[in-house]
N, C-alpha and C. Protein backbone atom coordinates (compact mmCIF):
# COMPACT_ATOMS: atom_id res chain seq x y z
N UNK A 1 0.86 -1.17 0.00
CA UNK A 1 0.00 0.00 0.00
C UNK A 1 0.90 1.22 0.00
N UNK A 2 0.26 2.72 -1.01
CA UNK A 2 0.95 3.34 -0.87
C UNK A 2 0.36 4.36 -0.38
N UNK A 3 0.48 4.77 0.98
CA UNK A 3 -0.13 5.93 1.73
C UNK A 3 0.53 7.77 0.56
N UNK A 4 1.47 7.81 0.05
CA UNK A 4 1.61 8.75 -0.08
C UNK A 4 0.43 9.20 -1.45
N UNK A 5 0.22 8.11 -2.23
CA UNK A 5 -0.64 8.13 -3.45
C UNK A 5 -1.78 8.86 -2.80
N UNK A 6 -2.41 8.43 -1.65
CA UNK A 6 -3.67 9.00 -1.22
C UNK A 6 -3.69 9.84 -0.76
N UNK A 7 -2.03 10.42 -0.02
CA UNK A 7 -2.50 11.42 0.30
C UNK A 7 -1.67 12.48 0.15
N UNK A 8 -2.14 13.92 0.07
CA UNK A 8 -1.10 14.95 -0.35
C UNK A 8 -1.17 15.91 -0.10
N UNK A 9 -0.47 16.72 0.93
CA UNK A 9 -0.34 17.68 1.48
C UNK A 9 -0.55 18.81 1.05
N UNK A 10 0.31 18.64 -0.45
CA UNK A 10 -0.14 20.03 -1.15
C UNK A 10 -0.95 20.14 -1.83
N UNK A 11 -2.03 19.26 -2.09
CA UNK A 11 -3.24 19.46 -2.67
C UNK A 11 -4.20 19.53 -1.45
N UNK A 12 -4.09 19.18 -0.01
CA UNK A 12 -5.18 19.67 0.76
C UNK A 12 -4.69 20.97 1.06
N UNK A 13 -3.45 21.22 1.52
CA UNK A 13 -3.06 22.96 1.52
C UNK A 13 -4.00 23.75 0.36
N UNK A 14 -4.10 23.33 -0.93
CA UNK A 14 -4.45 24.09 -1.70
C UNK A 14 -6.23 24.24 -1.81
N UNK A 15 -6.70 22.79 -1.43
CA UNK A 15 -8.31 23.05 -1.49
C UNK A 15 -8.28 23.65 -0.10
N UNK A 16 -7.68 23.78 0.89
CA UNK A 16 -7.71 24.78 2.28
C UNK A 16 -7.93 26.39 1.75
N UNK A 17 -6.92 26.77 0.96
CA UNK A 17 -7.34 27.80 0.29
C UNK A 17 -8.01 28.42 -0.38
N UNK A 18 -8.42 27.52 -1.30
CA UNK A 18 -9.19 27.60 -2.05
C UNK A 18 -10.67 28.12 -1.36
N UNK A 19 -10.70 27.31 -0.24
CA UNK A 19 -11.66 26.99 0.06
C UNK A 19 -12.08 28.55 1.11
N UNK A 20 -10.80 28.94 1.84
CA UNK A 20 -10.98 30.00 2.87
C UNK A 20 -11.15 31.31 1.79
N UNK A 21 -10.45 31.48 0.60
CA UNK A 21 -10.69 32.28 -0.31
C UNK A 21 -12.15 32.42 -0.72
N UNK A 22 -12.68 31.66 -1.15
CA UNK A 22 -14.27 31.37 -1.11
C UNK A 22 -15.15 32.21 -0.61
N UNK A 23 -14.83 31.62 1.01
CA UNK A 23 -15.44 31.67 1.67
C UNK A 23 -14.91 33.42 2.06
N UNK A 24 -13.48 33.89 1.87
CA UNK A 24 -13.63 35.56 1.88
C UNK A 24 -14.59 36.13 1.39
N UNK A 25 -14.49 35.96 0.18
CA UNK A 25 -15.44 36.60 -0.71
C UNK A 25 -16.54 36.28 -0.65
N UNK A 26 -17.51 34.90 -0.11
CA UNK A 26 -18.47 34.90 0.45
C UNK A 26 -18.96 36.27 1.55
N UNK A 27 -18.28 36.16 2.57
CA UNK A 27 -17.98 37.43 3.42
C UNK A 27 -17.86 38.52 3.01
N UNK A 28 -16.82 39.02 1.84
CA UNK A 28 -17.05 40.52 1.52
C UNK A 28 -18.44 40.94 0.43
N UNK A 29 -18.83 39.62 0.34
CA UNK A 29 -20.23 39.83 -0.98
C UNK A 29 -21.41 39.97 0.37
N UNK A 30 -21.28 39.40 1.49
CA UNK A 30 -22.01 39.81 2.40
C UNK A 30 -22.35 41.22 3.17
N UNK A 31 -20.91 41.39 3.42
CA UNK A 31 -20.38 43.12 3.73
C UNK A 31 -20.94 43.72 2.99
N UNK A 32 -20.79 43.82 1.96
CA UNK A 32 -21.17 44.61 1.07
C UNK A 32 -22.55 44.73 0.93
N UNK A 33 -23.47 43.78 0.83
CA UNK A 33 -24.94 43.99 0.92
C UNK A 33 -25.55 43.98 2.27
N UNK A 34 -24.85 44.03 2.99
CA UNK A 34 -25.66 44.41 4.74
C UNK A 34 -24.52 46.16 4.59
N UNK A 35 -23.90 47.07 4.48
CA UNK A 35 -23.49 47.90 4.18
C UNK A 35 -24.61 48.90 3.12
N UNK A 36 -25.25 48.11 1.49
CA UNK A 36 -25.91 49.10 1.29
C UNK A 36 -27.33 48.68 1.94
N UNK A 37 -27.44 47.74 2.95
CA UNK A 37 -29.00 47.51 3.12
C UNK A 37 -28.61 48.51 4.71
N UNK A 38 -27.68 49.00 5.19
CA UNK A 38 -27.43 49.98 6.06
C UNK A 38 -27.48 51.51 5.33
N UNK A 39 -27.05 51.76 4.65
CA UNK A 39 -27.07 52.98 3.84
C UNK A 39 -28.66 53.23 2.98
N UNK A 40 -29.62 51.91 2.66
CA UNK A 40 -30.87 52.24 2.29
C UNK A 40 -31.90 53.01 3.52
N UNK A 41 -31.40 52.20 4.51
CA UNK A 41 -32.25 52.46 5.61
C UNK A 41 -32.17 53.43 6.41
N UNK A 42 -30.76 53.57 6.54
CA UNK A 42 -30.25 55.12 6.65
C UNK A 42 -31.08 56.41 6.19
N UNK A 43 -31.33 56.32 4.74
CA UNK A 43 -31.50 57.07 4.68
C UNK A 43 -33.60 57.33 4.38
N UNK A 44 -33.95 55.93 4.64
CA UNK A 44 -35.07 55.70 4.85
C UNK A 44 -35.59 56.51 6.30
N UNK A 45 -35.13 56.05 7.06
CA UNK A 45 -35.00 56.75 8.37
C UNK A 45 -34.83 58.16 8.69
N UNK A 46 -34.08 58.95 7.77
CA UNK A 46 -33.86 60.14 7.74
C UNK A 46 -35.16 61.27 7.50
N UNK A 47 -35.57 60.28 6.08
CA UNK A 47 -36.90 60.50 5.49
C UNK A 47 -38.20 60.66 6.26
N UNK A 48 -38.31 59.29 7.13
CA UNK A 48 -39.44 58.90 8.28
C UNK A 48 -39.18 60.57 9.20
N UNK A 49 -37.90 60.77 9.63
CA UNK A 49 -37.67 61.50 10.75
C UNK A 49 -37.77 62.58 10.68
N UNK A 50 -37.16 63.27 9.24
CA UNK A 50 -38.22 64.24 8.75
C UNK A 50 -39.65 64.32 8.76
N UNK A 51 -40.32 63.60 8.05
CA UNK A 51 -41.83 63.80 8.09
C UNK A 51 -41.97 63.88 9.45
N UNK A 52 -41.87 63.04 10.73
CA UNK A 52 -42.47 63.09 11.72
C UNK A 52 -42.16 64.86 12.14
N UNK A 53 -40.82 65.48 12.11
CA UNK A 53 -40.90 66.50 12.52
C UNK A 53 -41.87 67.60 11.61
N UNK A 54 -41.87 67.39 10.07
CA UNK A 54 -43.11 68.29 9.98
C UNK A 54 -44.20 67.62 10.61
N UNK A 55 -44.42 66.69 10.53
CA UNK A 55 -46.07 66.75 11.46
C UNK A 55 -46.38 67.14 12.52
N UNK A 56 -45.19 66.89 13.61
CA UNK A 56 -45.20 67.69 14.96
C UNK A 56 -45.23 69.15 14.88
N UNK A 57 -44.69 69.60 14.07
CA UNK A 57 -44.55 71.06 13.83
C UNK A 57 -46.36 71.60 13.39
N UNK A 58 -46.90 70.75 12.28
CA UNK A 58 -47.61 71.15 12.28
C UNK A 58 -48.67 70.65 12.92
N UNK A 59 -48.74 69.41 13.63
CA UNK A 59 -49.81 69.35 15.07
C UNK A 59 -49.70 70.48 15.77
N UNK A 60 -48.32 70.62 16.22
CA UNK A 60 -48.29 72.17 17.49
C UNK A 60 -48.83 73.61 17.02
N UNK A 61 -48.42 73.52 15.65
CA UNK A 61 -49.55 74.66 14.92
C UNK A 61 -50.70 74.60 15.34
N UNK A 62 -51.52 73.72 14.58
CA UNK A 62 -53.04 73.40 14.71
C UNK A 62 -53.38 73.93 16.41
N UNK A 63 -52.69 72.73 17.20
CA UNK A 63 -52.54 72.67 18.37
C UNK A 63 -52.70 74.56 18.96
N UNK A 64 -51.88 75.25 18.69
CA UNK A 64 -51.67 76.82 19.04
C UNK A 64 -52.84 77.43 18.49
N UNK A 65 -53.39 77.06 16.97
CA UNK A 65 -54.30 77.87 16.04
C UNK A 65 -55.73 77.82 17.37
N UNK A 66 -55.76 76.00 17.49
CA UNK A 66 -57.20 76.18 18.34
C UNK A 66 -57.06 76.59 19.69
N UNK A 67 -55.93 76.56 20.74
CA UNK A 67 -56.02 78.04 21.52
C UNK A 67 -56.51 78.94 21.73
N UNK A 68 -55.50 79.38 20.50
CA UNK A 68 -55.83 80.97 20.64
C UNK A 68 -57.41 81.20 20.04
N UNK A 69 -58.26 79.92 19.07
CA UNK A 69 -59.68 80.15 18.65
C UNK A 69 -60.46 79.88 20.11
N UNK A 70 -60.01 78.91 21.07
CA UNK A 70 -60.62 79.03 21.69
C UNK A 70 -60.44 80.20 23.11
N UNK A 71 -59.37 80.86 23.06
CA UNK A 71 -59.18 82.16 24.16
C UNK A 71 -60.08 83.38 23.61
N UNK A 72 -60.19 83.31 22.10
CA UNK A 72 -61.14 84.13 21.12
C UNK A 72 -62.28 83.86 21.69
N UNK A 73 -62.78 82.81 21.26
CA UNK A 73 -63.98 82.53 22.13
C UNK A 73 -64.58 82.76 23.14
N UNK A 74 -63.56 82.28 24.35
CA UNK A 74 -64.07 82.78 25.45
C UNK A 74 -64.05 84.57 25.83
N UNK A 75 -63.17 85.03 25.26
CA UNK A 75 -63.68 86.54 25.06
C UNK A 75 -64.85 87.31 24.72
N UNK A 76 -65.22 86.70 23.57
CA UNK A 76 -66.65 87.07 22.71
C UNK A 76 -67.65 87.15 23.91
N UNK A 77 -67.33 85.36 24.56
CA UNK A 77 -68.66 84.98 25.05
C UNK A 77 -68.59 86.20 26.36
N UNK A 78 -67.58 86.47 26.94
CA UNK A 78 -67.12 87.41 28.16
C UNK A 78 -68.01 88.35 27.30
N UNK A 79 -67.56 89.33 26.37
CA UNK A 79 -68.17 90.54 25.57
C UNK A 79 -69.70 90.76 25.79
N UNK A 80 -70.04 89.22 25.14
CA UNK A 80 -71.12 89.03 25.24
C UNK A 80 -72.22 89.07 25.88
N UNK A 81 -71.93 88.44 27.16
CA UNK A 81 -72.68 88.75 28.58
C UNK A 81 -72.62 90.05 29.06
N UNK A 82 -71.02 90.80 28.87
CA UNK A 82 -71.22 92.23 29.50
C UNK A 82 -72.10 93.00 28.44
N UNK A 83 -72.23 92.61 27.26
CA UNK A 83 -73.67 93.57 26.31
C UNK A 83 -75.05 92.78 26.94
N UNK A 84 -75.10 91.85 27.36
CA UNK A 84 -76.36 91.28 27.81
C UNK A 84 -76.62 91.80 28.67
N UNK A 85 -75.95 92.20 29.88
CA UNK A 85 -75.97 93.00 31.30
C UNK A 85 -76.04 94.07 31.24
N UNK A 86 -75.40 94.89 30.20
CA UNK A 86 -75.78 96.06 30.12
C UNK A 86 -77.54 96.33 29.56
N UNK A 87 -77.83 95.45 28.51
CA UNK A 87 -78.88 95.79 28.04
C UNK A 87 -80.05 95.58 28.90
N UNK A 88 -79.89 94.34 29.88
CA UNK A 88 -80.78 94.21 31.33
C UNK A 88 -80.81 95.26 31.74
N UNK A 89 -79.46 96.05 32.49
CA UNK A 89 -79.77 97.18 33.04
C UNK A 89 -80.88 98.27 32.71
N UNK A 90 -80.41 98.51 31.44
CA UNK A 90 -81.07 99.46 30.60
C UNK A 90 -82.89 99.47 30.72
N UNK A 91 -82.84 97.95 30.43
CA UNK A 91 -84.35 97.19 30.26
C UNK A 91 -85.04 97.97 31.62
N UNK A 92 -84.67 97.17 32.70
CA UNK A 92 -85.10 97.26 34.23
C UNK A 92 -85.26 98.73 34.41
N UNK A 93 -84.50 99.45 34.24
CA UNK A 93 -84.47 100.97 35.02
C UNK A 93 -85.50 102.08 34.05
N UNK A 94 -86.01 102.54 34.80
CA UNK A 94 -87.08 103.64 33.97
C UNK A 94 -86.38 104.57 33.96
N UNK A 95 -86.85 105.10 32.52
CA UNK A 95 -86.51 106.38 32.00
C UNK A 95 -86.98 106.97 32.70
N UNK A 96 -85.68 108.22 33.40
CA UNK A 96 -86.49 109.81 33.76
C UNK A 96 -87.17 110.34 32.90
N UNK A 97 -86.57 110.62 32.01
CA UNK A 97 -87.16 111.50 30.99
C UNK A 97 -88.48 111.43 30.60
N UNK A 98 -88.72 109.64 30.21
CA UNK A 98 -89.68 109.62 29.78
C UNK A 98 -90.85 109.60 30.80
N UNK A 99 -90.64 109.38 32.19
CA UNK A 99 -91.68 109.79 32.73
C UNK A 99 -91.52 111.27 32.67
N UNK A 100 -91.40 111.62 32.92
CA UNK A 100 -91.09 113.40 32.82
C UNK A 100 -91.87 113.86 31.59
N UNK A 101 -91.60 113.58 30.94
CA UNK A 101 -93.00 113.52 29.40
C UNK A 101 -93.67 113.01 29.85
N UNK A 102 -94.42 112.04 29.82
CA UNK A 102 -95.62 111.22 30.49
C UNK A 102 -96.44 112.46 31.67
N UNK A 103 -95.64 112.80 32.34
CA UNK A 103 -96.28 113.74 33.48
C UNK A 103 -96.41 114.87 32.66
N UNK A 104 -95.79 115.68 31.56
CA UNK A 104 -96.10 116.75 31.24
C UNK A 104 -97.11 116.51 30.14
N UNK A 105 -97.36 115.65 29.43
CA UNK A 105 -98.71 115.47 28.74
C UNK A 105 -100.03 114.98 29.41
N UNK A 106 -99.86 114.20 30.77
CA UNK A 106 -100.83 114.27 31.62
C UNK A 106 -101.37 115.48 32.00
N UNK A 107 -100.15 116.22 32.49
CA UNK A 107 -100.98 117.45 32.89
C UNK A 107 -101.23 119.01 31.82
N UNK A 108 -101.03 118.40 30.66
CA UNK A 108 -101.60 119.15 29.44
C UNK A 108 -102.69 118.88 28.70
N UNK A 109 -102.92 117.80 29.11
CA UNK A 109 -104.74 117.29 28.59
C UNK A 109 -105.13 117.73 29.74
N UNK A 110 -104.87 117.93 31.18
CA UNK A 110 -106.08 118.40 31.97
C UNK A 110 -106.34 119.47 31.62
């Protein structure tokens, strides 16, 4: 038997290489697509993070617009009641005057 026929050092050295070479470039073909699937998302993300800040921006708008509609509001309605109160007043209290006429045409038909 001839052990050296079967076996040979420098042909497993070489499928060793072969084989770790491979398998580099297995690895840098990997790198490379987890790298641009990092750089897609990147900038996917950027995108998302934008929009969210215009929307916050413009929720806090909205948010401020109905405020101040509703501090408007409650003003009017304030306005409002003080013209209602005034016009009660007005209602309730008798005219001098006009009794004062009233008495001087009473006592001009007598």
């Amino acid at each position: 038997i001839d052990l050296n026929s079967s076996f040979s050092p420098r042909k497993s050295q070489d499928d060793r290489e072969k084989g770790l070479q491979q398998r580099n470039t297995e690895l840098c073909t990997r790198i490379k697509t987890l790298e641009e699937k990092i750089t897609s998302l990147s900038s996917e993300n950027e995108a998302l993070v934008s929009n969210l800040f215009k929307e916050r921006n413009t929720r806090i708008q909205q948010e401020q617009l109905q405020q101040q509609q509703q501090l408007q509001q409650k003003q009017l309605q304030k306005e409002q009641q003080q013209l209602q109160k005034e016009q009660e007043s007005r209602d309730t209290s008798p005219a001098p005057n006009l009794s004062n006429m009233e008495n001087r045409l009473e006592r001009a038909s007598l």
